[in-house]
Protein backbone atom coordinates (compact mmCIF):
# COMPACT_ATOMS: atom_id res chain seq x y z
CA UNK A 1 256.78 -9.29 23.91
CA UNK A 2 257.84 -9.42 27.69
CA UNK A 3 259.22 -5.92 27.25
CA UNK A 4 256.32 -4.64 25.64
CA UNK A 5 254.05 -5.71 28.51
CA UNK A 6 256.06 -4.76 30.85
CA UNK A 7 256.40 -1.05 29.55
CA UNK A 8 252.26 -1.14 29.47
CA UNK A 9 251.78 -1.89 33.33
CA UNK A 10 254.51 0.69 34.33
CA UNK A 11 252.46 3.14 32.25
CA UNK A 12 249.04 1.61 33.83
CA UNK A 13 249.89 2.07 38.03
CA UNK A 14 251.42 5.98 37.14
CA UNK A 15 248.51 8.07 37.22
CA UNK A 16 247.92 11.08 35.20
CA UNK A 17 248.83 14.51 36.72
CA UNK A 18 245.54 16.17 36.00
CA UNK A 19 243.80 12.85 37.42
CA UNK A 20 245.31 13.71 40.47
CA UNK A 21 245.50 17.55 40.22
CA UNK A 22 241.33 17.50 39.76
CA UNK A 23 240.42 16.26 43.19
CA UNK A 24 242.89 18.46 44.69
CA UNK A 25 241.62 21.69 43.43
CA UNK A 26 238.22 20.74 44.20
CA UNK A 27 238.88 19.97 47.99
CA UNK A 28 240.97 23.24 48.20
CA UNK A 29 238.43 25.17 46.54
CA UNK A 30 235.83 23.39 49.07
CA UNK A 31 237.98 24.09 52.18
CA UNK A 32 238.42 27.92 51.05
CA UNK A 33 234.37 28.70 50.59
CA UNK A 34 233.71 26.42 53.86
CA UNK A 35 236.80 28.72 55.06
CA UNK A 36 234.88 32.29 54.07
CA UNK A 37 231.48 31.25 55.56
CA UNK A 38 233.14 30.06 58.17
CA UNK A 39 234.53 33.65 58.37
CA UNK A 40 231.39 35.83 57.23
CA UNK A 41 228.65 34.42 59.65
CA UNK A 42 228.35 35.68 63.42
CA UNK A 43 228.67 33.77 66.11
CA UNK A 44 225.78 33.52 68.74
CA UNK A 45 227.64 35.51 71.57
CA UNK A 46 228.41 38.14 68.96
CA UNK A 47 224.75 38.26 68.19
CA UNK A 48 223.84 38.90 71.85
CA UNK A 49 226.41 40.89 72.40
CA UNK A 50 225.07 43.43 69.40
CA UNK A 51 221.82 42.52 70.58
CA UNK A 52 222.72 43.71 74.21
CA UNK A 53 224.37 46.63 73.15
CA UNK A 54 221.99 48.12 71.43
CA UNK A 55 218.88 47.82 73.67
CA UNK A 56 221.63 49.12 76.75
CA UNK A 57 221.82 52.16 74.03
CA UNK A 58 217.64 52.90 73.78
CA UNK A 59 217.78 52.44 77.20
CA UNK A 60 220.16 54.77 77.65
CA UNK A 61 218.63 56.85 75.10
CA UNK A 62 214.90 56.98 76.77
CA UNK A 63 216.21 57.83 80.27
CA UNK A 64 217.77 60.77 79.10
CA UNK A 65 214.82 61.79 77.56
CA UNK A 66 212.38 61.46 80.43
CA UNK A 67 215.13 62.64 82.90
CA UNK A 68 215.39 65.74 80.44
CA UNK A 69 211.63 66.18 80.52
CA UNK A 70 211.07 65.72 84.19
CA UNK A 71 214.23 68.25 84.60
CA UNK A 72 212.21 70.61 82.18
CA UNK A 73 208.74 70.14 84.34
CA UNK A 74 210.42 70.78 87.36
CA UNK A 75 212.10 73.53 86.83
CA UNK A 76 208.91 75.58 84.76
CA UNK A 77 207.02 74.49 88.44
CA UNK A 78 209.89 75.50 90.50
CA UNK A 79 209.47 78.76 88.53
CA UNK A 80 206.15 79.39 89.07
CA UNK A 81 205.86 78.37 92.59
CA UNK A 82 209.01 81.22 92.73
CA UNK A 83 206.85 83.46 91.19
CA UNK A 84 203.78 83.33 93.18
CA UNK A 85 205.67 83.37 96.24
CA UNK A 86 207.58 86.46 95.04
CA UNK A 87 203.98 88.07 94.41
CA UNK A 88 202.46 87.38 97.68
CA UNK A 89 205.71 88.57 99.38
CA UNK A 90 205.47 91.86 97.48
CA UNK A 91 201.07 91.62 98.34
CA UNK A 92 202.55 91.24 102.09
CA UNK A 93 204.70 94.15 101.95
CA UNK A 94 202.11 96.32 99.90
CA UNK A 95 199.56 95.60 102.87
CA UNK A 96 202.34 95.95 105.77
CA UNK A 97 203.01 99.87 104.02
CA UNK A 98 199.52 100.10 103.86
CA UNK A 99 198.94 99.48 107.55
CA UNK A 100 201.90 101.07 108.37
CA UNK A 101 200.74 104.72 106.42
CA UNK A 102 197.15 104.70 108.24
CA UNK A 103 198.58 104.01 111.66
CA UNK A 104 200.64 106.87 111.27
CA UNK A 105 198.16 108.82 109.58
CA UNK A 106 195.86 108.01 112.48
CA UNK A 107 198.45 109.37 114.76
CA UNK A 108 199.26 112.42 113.51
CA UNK A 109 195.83 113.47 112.81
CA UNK A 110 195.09 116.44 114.78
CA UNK A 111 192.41 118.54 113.26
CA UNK A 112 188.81 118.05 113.93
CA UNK A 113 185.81 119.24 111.92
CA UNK A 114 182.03 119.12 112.28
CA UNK A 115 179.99 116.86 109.89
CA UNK A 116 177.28 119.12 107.93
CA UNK A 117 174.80 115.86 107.03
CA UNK A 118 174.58 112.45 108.28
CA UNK A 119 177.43 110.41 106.58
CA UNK A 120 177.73 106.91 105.66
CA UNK A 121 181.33 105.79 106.70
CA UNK A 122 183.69 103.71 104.65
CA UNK A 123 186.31 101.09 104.90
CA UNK A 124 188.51 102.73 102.14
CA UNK A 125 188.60 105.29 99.51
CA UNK A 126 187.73 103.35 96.84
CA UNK A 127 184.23 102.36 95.46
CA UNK A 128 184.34 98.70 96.47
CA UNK A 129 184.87 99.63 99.83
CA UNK A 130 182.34 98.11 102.73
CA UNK A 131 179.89 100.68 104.18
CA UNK A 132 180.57 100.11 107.87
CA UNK A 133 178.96 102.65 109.64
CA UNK A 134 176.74 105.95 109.48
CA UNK A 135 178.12 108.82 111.38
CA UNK A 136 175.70 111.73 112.27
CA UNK A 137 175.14 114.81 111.35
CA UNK A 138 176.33 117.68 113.62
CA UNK A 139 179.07 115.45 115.19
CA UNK A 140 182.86 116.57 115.91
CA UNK A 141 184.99 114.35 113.81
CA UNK A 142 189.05 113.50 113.74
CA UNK A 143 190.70 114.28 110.31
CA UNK A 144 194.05 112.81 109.51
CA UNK A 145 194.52 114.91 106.29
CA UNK A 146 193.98 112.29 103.87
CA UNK A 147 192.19 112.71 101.09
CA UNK A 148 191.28 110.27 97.66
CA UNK A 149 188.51 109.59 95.42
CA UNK A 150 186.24 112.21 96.61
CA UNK A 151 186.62 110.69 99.73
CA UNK A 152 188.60 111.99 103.22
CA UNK A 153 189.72 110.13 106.15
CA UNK A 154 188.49 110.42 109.44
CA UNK A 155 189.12 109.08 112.98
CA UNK A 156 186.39 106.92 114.58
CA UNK A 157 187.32 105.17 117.74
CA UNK A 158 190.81 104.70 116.49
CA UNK A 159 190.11 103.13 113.28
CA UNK A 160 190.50 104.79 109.82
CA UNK A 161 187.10 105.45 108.17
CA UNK A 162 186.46 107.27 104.91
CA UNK A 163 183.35 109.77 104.35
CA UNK A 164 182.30 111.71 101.51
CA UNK A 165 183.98 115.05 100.98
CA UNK A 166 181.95 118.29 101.15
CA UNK A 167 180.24 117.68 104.25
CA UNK A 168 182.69 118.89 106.91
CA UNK A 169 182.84 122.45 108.68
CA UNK A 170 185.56 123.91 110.51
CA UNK A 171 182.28 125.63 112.90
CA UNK A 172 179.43 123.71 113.65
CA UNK A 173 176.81 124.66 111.87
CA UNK A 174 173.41 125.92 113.70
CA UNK A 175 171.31 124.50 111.55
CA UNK A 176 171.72 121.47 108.86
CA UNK A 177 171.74 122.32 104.85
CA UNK A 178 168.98 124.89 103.52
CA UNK A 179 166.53 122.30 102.38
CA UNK A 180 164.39 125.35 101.06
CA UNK A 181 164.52 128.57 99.22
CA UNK A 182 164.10 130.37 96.52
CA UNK A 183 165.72 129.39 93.36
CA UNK A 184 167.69 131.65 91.62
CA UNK A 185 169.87 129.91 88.97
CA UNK A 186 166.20 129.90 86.80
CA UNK A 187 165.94 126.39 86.58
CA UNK A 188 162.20 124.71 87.59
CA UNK A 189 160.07 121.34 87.44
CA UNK A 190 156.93 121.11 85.54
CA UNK A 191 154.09 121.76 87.13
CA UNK A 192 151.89 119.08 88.88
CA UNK A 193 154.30 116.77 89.74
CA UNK A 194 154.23 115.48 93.38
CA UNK A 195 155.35 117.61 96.12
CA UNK A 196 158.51 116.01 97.01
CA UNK A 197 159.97 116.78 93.53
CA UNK A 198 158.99 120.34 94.49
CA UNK A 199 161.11 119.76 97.29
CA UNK A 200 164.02 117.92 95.88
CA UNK A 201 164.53 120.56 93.27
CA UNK A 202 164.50 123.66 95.68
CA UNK A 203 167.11 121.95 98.10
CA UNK A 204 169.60 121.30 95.14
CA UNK A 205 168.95 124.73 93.48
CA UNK A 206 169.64 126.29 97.11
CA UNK A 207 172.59 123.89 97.11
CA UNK A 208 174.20 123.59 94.28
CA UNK A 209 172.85 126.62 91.91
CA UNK A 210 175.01 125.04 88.95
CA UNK A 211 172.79 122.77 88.38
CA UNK A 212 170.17 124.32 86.18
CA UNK A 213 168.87 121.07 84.34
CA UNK A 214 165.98 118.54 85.64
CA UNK A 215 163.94 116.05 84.27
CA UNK A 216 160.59 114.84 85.49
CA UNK A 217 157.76 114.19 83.23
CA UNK A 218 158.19 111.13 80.88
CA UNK A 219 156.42 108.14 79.51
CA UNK A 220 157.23 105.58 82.22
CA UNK A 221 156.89 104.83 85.15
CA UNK A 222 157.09 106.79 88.08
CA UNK A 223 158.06 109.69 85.97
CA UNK A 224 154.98 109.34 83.88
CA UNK A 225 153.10 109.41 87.60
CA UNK A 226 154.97 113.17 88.30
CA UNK A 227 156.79 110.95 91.43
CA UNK A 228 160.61 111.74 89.77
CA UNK A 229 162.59 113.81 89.06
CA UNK A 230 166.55 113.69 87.32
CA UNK A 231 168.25 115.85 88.76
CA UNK A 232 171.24 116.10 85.50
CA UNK A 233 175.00 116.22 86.87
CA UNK A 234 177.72 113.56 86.75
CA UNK A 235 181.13 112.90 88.23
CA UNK A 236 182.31 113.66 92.17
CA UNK A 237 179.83 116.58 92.19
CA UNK A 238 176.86 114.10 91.07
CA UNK A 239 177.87 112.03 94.71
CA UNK A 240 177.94 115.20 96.74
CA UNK A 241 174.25 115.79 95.20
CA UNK A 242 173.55 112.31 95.94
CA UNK A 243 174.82 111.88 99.69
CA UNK A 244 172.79 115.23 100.48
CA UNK A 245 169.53 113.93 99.21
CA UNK A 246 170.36 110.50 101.21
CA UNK A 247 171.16 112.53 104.10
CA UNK A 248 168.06 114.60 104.46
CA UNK A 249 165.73 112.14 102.92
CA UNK A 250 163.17 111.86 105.62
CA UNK A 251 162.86 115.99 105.27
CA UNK A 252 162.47 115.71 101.64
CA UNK A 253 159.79 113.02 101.35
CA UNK A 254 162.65 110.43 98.70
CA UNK A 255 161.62 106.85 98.26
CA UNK A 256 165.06 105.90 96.41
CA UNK A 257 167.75 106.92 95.28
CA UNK A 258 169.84 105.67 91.90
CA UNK A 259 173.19 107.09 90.68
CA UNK A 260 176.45 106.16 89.22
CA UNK A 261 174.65 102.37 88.70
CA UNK A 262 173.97 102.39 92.61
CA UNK A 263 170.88 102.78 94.60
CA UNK A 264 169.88 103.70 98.35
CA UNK A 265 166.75 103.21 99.17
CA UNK A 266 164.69 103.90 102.63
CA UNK A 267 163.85 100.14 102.88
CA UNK A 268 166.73 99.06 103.00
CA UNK A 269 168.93 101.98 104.16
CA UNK A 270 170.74 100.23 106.79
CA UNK A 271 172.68 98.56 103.67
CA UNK A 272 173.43 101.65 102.81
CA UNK A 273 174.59 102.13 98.43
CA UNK A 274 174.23 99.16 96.54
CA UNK A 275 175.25 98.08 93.28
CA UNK A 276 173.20 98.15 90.34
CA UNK A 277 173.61 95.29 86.89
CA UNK A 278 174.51 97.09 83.65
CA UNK A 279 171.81 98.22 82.08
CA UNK A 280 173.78 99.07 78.78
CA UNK A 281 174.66 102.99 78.68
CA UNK A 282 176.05 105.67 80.74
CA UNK A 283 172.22 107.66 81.30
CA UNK A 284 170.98 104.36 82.17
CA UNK A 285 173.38 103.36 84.37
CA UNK A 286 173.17 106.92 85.46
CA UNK A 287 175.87 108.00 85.30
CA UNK A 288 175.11 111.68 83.91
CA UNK A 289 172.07 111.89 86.57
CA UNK A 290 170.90 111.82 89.75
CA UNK A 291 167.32 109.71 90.18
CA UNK A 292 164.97 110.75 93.05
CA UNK A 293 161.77 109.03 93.53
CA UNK A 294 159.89 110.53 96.64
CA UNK A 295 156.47 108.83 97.74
């Protein structure tokens, strides 16, 4: 009996081996997973760090941008303040050439002519030019040789002025244009219009016996009234006709003149030709006519 017991609490205080291998297994398994998270989660500084880095990055990012845009800017208004300099250089030296050419024009001009009508004088050649002056009729004028747009340039107290072509004589004349005559191209006016348009058309026939085409009686206005006439001729030849009837206006008993979409009139003469608005087509701009209304 004793041995029997005794073999029972030797077996009793040895445990088993998976009692004990259990537990184990469990706490390993435990300390590996606690292990891995351990492992797999961030710490805080890493966090910031990432966090850091990548707003340093946009930063980064957002300057180049705007310092690429600001470059861009500055360099399309560097560019155009290059250009407009370059243009007003180049204006500068178009106007220094300019000056330049008339003061030696002015210089060498040595060949003087007498004016056939009185002559309105210009600033330049061209149409936009300011009227600045009226020089008379019968007066001994400088040339320098220059000629453009129907125009030539003349001398008048040292300054360049411009005056229409076709008035200047190499003699002086004894006595102004023929403002009479008889006609002998065959052209007429109708009869009963005023007297003046009697006038007008003898002085251009006597003139200019090209010119074999008038108008004066229509349905309005003061050609209905017999008081104008068109007097039908266009281009440099149409301002020659024009600047003769301005010239001996007084003589020839004209109210106004209109052509090329400008007008001269006698009340306000000292203004000398002034523009006209479009009135839609090239006879009534006139631009194919002369108009003459006499009083």
């Amino acid at each position: 009996m004793a041995q029997h017991r005794h073999k029972r609490e030797t077996n009793a205080r040895r445990p088993k081996a998976i009692q004990v291998a259990g537990p184990i297994a469990i706490m390993a398994t435990v300390s590996a997973v606690s292990l891995g998270v351990l492992t797999a989660t961030p710490r805080a500084d890493d966090i910031l760090a990432t966090s850091s880095s990548s707003g340093a990055a946009s930063a980064l990012s957002n300057s180049i941008t705007r310092t690429d845009i600001v470059s861009r800017s500055e360099s399309r208004l560097l560019a155009r303040m290059a250009a407009q300099h370059e243009a007003e250089q180049e204006q500068e030296k178009k106007q220094k050439r300019e000056q330049k050419a008339t003061l030696s024009a002015i210089a060498r001009a040595d060949t003087t002519m007498w004016t056939t009508a009185e002559l309105n004088l210009w600033s330049g050649p061209d149409k936009h030019a300011e009227q600045v002056g009226v020089l008379d009729g019968l007066e001994k004028v400088l040339l320098t040789g220059r000629k453009d747009n129907g125009r030539v340039e003349v001398v008048v107290e040292d300054r360049s002025r411009w005056v229409t072509a076709g008035y200047l004589a190499e003699e002086k004349p004894e006595t102004g244009p023929t403002l009479g005559g008889t006609c002998t191209n065959g052209s007429s006016v109708s009869s009963g219009v005023h007297t003046g348009v009697v006038l007008v058309h003898e002085a251009v026939c006597a003139n200019f016996p090209q010119i074999t085409t008038y108008g004066t009686f229509r349905g309005d206005g003061e050609h209905a009234q017999g008081r104008a006439v068109d007097v039908m001729i266009s281009g440099e030849t149409g301002w020659e006709v024009a600047e003769f009837l301005r010239a001996n206006y007084s003589a020839l008993d004209i109210e106004y003149i209109i052509y090329s979409q400008n007008i001269w009139s006698v009340e306000r003469g000292g203004e000398g030709w002034r523009s006209m608005s479009d009135r839609g087509s090239t006879t009534a701009n006139h631009y194919d006519h002369v108009h003459v209304t006499v009083y």
